[in-house]
C-alpha atoms as a PDB file:
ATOM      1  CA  UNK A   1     -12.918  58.615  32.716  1.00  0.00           C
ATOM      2  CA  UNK A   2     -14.939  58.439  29.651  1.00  0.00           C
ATOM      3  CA  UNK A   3     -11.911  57.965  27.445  1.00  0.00           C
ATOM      4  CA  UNK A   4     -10.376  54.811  29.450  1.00  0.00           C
ATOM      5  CA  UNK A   5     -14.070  53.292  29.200  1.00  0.00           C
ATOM      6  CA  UNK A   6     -14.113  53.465  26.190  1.00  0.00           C
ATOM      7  CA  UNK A   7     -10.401  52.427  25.560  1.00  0.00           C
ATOM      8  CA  UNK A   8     -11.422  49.401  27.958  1.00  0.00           C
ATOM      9  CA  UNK A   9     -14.402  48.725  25.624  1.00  0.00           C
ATOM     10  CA  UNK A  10     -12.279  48.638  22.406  1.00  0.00           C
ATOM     11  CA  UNK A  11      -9.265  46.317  24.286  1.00  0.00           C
ATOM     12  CA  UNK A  12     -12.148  44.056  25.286  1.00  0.00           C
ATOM     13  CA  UNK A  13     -13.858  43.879  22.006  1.00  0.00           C
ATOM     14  CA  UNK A  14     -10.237  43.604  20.443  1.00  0.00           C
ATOM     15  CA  UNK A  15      -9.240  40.421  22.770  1.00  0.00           C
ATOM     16  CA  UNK A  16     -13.139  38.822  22.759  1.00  0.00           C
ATOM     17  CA  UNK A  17     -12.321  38.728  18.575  1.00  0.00           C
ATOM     18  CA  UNK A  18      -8.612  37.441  18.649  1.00  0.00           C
ATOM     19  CA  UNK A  19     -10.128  34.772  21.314  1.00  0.00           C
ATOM     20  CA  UNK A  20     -12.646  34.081  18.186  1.00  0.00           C
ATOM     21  CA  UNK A  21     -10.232  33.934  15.706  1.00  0.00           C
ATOM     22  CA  UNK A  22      -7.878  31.388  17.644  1.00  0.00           C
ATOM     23  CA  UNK A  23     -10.748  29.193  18.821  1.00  0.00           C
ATOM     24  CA  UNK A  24     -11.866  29.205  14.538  1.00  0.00           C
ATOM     25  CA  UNK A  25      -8.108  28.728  14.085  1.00  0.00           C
ATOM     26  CA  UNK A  26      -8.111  25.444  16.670  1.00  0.00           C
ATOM     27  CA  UNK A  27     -11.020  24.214  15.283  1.00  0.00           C
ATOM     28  CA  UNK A  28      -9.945  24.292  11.808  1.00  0.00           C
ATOM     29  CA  UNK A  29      -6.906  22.300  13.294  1.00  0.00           C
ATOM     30  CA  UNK A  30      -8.783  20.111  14.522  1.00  0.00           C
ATOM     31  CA  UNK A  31     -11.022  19.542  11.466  1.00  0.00           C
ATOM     32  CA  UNK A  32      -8.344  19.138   9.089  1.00  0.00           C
ATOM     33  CA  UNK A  33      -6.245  16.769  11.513  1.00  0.00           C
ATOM     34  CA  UNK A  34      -9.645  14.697  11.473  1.00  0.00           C
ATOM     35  CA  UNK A  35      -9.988  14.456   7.945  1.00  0.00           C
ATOM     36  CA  UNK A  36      -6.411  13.365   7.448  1.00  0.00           C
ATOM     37  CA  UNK A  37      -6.761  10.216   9.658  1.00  0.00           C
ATOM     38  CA  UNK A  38     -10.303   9.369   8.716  1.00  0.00           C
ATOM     39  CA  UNK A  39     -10.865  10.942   5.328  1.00  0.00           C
ATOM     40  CA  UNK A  40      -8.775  12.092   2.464  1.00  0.00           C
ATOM     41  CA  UNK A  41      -5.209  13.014   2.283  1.00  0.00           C
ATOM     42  CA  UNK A  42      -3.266  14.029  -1.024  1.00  0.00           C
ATOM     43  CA  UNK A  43      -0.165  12.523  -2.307  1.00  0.00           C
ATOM     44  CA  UNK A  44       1.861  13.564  -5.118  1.00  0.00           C
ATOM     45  CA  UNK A  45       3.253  10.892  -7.609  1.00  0.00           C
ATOM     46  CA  UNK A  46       6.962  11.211  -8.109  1.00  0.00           C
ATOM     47  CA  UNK A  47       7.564   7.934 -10.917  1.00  0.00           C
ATOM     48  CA  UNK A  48       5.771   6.430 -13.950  1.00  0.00           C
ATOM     49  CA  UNK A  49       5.372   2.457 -12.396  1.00  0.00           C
ATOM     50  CA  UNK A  50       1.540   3.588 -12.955  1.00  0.00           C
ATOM     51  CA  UNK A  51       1.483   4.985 -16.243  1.00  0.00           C
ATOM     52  CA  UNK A  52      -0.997   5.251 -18.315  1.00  0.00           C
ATOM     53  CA  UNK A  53      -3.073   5.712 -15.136  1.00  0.00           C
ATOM     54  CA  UNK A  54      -1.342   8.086 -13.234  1.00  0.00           C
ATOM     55  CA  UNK A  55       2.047  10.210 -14.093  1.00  0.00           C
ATOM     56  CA  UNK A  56       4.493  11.734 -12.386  1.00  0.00           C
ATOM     57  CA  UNK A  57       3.508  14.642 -11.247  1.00  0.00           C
ATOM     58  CA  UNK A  58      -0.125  14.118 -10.838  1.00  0.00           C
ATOM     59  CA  UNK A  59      -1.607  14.571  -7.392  1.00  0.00           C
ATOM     60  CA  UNK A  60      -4.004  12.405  -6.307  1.00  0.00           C
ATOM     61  CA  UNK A  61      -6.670  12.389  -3.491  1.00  0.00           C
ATOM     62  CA  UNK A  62      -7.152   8.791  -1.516  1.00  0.00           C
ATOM     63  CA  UNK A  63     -10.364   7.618  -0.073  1.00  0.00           C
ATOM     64  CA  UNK A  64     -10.023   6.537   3.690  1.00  0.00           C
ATOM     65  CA  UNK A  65     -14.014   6.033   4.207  1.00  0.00           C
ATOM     66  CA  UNK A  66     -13.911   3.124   2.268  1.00  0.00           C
ATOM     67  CA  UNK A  67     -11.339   0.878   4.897  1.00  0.00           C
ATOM     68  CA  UNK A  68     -11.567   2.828   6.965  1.00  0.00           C
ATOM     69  CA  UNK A  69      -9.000   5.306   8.758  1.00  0.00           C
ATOM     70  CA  UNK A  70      -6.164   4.074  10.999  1.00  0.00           C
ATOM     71  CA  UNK A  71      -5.285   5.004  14.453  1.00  0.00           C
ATOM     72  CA  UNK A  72      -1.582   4.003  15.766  1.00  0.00           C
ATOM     73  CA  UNK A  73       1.265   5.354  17.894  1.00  0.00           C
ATOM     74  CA  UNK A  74       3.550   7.341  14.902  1.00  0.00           C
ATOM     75  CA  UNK A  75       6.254   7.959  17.396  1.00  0.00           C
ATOM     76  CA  UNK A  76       6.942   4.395  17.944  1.00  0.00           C
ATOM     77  CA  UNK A  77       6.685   3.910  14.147  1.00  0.00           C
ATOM     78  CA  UNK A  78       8.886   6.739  13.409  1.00  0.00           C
ATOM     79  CA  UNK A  79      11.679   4.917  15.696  1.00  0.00           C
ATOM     80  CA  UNK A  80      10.640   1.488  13.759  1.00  0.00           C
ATOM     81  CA  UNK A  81       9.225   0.102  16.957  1.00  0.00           C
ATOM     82  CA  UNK A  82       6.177  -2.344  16.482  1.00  0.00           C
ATOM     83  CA  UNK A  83       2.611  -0.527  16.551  1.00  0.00           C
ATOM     84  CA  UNK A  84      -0.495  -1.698  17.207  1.00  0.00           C
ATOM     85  CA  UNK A  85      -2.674  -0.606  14.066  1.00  0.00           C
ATOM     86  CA  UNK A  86      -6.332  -0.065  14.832  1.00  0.00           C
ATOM     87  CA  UNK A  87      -8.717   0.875  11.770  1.00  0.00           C
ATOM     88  CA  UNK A  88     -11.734   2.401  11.818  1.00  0.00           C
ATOM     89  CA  UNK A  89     -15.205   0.909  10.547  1.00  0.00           C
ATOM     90  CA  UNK A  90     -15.188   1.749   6.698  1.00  0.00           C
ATOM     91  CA  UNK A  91     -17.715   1.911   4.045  1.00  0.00           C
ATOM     92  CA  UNK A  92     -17.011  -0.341   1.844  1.00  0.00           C
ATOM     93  CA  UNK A  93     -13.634  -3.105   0.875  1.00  0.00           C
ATOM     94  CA  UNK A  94     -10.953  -3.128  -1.218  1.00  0.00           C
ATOM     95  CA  UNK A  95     -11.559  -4.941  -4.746  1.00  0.00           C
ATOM     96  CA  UNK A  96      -9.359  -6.018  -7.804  1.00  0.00           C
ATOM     97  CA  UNK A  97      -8.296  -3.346  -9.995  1.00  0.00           C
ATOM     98  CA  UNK A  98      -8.552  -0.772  -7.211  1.00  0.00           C
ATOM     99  CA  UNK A  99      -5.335   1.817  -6.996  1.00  0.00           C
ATOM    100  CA  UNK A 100      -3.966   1.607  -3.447  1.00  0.00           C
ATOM    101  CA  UNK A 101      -1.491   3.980  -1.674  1.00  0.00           C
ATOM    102  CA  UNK A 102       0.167   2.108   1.558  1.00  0.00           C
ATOM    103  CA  UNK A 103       3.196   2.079   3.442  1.00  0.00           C
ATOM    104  CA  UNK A 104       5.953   0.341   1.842  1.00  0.00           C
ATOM    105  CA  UNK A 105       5.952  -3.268   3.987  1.00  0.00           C
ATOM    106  CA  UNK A 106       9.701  -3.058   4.737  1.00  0.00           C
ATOM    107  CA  UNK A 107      11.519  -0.637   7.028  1.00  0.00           C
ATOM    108  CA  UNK A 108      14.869  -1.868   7.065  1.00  0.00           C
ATOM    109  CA  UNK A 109      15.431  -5.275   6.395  1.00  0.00           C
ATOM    110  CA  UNK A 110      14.046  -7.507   3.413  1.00  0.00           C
ATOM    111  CA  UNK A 111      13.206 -10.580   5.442  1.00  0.00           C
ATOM    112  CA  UNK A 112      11.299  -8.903   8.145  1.00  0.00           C
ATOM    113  CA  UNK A 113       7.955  -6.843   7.225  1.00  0.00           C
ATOM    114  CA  UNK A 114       7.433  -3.450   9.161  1.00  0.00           C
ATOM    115  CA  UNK A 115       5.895  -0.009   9.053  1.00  0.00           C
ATOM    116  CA  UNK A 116       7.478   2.380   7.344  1.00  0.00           C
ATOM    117  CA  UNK A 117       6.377   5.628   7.825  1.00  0.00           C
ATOM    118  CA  UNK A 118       9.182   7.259   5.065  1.00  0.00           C
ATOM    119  CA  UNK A 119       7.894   5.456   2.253  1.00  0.00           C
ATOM    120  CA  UNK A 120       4.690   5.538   0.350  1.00  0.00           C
ATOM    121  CA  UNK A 121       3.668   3.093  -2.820  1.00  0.00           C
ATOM    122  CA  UNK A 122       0.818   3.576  -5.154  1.00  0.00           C
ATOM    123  CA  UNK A 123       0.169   0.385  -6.795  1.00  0.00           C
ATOM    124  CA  UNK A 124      -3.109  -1.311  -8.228  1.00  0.00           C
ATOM    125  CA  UNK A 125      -4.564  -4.156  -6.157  1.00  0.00           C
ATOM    126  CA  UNK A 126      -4.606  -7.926  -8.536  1.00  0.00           C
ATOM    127  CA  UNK A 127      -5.606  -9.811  -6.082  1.00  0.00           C
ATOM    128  CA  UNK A 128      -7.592  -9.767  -2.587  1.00  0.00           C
ATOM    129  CA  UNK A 129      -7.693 -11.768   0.530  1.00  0.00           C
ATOM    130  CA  UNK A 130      -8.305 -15.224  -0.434  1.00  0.00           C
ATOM    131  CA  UNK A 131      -7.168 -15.356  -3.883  1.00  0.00           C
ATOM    132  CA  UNK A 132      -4.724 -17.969  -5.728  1.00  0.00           C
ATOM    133  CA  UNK A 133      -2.833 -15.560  -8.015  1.00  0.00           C
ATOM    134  CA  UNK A 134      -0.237 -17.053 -10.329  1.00  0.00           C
ATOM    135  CA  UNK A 135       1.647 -14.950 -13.634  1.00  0.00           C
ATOM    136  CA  UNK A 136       1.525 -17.029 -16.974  1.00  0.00           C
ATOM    137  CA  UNK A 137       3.410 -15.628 -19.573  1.00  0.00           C
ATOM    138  CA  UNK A 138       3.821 -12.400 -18.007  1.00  0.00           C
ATOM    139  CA  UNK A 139      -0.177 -12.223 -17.569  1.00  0.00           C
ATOM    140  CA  UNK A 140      -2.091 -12.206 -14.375  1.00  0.00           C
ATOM    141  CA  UNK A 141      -4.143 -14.341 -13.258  1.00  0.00           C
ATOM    142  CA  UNK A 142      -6.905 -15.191 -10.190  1.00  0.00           C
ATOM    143  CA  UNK A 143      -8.260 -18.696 -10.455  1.00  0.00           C
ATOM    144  CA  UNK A 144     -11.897 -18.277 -10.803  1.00  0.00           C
ATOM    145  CA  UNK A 145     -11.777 -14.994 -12.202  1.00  0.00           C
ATOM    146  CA  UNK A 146     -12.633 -14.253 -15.409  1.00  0.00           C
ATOM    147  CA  UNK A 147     -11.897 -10.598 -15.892  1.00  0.00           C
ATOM    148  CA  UNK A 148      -8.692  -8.405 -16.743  1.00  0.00           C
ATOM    149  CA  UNK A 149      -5.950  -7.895 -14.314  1.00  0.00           C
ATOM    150  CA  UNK A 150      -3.627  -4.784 -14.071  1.00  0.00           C
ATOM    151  CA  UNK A 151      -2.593  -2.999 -17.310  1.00  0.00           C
ATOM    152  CA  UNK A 152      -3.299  -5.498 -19.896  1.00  0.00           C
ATOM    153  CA  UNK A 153      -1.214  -3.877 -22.584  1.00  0.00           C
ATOM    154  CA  UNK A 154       1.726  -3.215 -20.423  1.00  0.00           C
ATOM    155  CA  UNK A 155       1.668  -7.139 -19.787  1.00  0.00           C
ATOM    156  CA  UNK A 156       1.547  -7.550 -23.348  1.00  0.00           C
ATOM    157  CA  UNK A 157       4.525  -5.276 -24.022  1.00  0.00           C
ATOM    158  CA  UNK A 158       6.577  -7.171 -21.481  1.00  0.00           C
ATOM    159  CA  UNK A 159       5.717 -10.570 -22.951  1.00  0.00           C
ATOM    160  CA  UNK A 160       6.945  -9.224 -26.241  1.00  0.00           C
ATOM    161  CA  UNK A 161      10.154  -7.965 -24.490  1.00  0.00           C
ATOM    162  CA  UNK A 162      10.948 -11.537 -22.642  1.00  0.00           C
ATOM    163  CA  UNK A 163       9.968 -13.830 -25.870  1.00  0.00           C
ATOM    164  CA  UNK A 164      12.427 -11.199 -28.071  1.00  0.00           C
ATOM    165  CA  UNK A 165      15.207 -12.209 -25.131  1.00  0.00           C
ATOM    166  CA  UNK A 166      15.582  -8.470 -24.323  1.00  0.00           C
ATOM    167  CA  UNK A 167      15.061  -8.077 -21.128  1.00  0.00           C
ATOM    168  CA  UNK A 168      18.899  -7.239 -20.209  1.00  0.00           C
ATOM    169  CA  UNK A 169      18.883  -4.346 -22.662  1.00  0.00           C
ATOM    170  CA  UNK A 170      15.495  -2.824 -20.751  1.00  0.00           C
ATOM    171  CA  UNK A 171      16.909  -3.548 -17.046  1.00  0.00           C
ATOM    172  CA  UNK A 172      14.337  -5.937 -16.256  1.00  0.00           C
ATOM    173  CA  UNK A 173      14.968  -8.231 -13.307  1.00  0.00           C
ATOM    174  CA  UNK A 174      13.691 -11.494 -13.998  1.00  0.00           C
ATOM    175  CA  UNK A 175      13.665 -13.290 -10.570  1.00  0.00           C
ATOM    176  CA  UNK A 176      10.632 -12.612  -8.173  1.00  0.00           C
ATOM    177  CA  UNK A 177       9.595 -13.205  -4.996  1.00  0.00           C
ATOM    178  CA  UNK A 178      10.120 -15.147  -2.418  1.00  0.00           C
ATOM    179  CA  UNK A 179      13.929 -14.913  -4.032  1.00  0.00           C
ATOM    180  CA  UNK A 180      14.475 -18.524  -3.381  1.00  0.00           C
ATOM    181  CA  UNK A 181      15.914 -21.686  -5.371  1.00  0.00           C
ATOM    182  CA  UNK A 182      13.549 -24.311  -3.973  1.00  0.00           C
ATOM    183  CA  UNK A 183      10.435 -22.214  -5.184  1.00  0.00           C
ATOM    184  CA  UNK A 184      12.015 -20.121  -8.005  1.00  0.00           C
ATOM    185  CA  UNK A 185       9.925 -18.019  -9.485  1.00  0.00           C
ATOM    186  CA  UNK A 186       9.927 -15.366 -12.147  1.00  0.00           C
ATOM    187  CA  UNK A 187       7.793 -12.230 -13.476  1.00  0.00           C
ATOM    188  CA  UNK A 188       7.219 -14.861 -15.967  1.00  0.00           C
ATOM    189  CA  UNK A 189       6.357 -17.352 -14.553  1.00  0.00           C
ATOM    190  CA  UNK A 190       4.623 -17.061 -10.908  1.00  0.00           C
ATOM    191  CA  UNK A 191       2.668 -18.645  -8.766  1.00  0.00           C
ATOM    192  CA  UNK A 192       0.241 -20.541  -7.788  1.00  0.00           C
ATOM    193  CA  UNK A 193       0.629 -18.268  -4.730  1.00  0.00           C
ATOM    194  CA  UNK A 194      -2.604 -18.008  -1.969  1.00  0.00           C
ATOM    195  CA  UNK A 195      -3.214 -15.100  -0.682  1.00  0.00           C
ATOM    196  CA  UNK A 196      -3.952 -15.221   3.156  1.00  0.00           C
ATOM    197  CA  UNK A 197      -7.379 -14.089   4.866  1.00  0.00           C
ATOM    198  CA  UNK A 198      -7.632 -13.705   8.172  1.00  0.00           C
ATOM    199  CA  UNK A 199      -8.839 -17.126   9.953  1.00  0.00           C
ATOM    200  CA  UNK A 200      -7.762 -19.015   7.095  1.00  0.00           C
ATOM    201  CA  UNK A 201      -4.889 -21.460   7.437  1.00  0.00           C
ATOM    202  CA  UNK A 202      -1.882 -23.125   5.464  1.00  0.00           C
ATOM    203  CA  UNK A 203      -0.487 -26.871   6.233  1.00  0.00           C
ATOM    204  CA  UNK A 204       3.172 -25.944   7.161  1.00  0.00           C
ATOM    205  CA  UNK A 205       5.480 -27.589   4.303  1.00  0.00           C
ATOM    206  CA  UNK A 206       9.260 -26.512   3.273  1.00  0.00           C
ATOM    207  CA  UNK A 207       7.341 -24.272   0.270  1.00  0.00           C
ATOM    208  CA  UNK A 208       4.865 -22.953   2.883  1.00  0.00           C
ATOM    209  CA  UNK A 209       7.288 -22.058   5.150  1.00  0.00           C
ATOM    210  CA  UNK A 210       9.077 -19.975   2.517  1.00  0.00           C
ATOM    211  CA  UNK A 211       6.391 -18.370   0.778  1.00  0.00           C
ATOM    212  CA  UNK A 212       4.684 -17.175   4.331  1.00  0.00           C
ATOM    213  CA  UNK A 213       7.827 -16.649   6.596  1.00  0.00           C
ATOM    214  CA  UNK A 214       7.566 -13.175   6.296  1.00  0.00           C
ATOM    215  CA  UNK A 215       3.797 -12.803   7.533  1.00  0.00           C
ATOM    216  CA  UNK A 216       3.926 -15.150   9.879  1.00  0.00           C
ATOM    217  CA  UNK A 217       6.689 -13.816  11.546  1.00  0.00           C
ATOM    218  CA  UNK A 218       5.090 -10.408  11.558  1.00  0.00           C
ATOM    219  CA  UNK A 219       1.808 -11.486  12.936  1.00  0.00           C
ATOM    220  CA  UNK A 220       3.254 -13.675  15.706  1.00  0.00           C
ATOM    221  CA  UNK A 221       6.540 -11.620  16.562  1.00  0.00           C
ATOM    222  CA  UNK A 222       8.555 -14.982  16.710  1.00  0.00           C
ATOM    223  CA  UNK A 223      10.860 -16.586  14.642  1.00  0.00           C
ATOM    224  CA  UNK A 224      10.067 -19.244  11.972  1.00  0.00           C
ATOM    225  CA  UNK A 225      12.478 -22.257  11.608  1.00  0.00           C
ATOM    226  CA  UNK A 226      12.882 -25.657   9.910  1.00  0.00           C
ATOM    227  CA  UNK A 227      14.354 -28.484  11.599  1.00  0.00           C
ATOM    228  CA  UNK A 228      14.132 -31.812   9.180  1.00  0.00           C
ATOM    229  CA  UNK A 229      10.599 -32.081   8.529  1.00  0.00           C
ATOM    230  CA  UNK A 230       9.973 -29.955  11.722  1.00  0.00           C
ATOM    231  CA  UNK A 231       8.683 -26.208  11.916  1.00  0.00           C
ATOM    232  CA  UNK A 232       9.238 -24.549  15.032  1.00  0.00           C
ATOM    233  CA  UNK A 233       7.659 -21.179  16.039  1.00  0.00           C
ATOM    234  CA  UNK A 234       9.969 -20.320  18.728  1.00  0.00           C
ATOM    235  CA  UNK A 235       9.739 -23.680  20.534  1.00  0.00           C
ATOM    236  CA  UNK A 236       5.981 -24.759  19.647  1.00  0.00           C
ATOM    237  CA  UNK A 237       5.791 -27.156  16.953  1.00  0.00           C
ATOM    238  CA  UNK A 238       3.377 -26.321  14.133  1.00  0.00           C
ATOM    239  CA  UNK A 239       2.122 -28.322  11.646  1.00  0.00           C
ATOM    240  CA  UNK A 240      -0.233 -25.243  10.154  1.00  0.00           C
ATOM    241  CA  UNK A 241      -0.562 -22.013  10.827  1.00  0.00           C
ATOM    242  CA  UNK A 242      -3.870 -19.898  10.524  1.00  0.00           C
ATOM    243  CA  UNK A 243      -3.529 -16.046   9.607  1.00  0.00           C
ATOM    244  CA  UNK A 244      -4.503 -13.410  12.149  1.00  0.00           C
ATOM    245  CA  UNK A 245      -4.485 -10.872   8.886  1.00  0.00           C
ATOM    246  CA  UNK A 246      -5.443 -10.105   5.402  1.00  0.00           C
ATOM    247  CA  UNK A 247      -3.380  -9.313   2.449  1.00  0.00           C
ATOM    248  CA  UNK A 248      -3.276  -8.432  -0.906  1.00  0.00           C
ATOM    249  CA  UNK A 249      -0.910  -8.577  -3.881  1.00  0.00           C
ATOM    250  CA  UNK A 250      -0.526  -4.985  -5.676  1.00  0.00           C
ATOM    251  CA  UNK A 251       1.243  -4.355  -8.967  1.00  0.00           C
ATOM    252  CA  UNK A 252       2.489  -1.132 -10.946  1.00  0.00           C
ATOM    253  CA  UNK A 253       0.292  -0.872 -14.340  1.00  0.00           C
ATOM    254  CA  UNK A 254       3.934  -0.514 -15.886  1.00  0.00           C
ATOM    255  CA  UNK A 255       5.132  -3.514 -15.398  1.00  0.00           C
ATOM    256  CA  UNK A 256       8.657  -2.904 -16.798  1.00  0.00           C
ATOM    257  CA  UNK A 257       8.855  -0.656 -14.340  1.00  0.00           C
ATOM    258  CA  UNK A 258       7.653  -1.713 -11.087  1.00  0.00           C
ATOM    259  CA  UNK A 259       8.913  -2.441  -7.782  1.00  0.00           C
ATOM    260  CA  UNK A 260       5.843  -4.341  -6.541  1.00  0.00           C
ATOM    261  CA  UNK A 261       4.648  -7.508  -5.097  1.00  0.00           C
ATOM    262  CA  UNK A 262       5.982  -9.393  -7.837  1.00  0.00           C
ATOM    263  CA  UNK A 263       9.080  -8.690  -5.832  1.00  0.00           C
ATOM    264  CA  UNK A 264       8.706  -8.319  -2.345  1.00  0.00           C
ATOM    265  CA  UNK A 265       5.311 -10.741  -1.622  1.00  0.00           C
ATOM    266  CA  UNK A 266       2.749  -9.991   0.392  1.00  0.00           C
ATOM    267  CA  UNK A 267       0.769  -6.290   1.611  1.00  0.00           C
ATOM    268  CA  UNK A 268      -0.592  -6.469   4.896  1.00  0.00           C
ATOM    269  CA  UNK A 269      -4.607  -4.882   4.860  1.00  0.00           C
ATOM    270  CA  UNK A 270      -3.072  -2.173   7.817  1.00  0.00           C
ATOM    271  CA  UNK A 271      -0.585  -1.049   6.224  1.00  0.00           C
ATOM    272  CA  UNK A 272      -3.218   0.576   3.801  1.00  0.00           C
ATOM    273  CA  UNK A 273      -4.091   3.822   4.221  1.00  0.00           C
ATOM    274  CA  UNK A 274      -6.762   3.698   1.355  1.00  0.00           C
ATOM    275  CA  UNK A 275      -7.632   4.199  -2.595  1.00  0.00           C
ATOM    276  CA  UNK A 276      -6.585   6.297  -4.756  1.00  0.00           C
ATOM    277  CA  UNK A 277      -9.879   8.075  -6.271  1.00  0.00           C
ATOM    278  CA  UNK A 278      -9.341  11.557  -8.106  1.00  0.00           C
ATOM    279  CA  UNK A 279      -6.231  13.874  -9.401  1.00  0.00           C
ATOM    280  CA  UNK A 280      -7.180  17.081  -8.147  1.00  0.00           C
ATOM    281  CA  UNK A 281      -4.023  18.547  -9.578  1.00  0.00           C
ATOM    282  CA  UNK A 282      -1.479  17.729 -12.192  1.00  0.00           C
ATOM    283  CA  UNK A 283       1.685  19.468 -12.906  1.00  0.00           C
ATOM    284  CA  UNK A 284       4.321  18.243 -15.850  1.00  0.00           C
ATOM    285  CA  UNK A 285       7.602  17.718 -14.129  1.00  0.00           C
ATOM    286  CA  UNK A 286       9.229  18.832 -17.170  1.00  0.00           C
ATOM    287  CA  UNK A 287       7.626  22.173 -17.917  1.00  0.00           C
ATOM    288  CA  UNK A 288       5.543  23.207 -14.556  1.00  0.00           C
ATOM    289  CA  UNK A 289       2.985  23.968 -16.097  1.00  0.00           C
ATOM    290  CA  UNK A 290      -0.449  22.427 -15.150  1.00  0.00           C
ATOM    291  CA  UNK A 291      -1.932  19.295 -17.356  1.00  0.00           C
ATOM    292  CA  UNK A 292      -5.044  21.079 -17.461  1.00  0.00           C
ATOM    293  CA  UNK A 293      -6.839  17.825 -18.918  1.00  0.00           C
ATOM    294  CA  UNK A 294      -6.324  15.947 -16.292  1.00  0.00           C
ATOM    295  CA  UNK A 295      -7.626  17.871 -13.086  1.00  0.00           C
ATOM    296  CA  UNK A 296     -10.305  16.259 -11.216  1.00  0.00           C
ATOM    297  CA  UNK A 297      -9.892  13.343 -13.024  1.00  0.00           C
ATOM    298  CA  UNK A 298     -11.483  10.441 -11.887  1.00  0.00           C
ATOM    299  CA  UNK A 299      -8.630   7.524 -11.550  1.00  0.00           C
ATOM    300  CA  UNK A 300      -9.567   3.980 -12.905  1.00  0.00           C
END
């Protein structure tokens, strides 16, 4: 009798400790599922569009506090349905120069912008919600600001490259967003182009219509058409339309090299997921072996 108490004793003891290792295990589950929607998550860099700043291979922490994190259904984004996108109260806002990470704004087709959950940019932030941003000479430019934009020397490089007439021999495509004849712009050559804030609104025009189609179409989930000098949004005539969103205009610090607004337009604020703040770990894709110097890094 003795022996199955104490046989009892040690099964009990044995299950009350597995029951406290799987409740530690949950919570650390829980913990770590918490921090990855509302506070850092860790992406790995897999191209140069951001060198000198960040290089392939470097893995970078990004900073949801300061938008905060968001909350939507991924299953219905996974199938490409449309989400609702709620974000939490952040600390702080997005500013110019900041290095973003964010869902690529198309998920299938290049006239209509979406969530896609495959595909993850890093790109630096030139200009915020409210800004007139416009390329001169392959520079950028916010009216009203008087500091740098983006990788100055990079912009310098490719201004060398275009006024040489070499762009064909470095692969660069010349024409930019919106892709259009009656607007026709260039990486050149871009812009003035506003850059919608939420409540703010646009008088609808031929230009307007092109430049914004996109957003619009997003926000409202109805189509955007021209009929003579009339714009339809589904069947309600509109003569301006005011933004239910903010966006921003993000480009690669290597701008020879750089799928990025330039290209495809606008970034809507929710398809964020936050900035880019630290390389915690960098690894040279040629060698593996670990770029010592630049662990914990701070990214600028």
């Amino acid at each position: 009798m003795k022996i199955a108490k104490q046989n009892m004793r040690c099964f009990s003891k044995l299950v009350d400790r597995l029951l406290s290792i799987l409740l530690l295990l949950c919570g650390l589950v829980v913990f770590w599922t918490i921090s990855q929607v509302t506070a850092f998550v860790s992406f790995r860099i897999p191209s140069d569009s951001m060198e000198p700043a960040l290089l392939p291979g470097d893995n970078i922490l990004v900073n949801k506090w300061i938008m905060g994190g968001r909350i939507f259904d991924i299953w219905d984004a996974s199938e490409k349905k449309d989400v609702k996108i709620f974000r939490l109260s952040g600390l702080g806002k997005v500013k110019r120069n900041d290095i973003l990470v964010f869902n690529f704004p198309y998920s299938g087709r290049w006239d209509s912008l979406g969530l896609n959950l495959k595909t993850y940019y890093v790109k630096r932030c030139v200009a915020v919600p409210g800004d007139t941003f416009e390329i001169r000479n392959a520079h950028y430019k916010v009216y009203g600001y008087k500091g740098t934009l983006g990788c100055v020397a990079s912009q310098d490089r490719l201004q060398q490259i275009l006024s040489a007439g070499e762009e064909r021999n470095w692969g660069i495509v010349m024409r930019a967003y919106p892709n259009d004849s009656l607007v026709n712009w260039t990486i050149k050559e871009f812009g003035p182009f506003y850059i919608p804030t939420k409540g703010k609104s646009v008088k609808m025009n031929t230009i307007n219509r092109i430049l914004y189609k996109n957003a619009i179409e997003w926000e409202q989930k109805k189509k955007l058409v021209q009929q003579g000098d009339v714009f339809l949004l589904n069947d309600s005539v509109i003569q301006e339309y005011q933004f239910k969103e903010d966006y921003y205009f993000v480009a690669g610090d290597k701008v020879m090299n750089s799928k990025d607004s330039r290209y495809w337009g606008l970034l809507p604020e929710k398809f964020i997921v936050g900035k880019a703040t630290l390389i915690w770990k960098s690894v040279d894709l040629n060698t593996d072996e670990i770029r010592w110097n630049r662990v914990f890094k701070r990214i600028e």
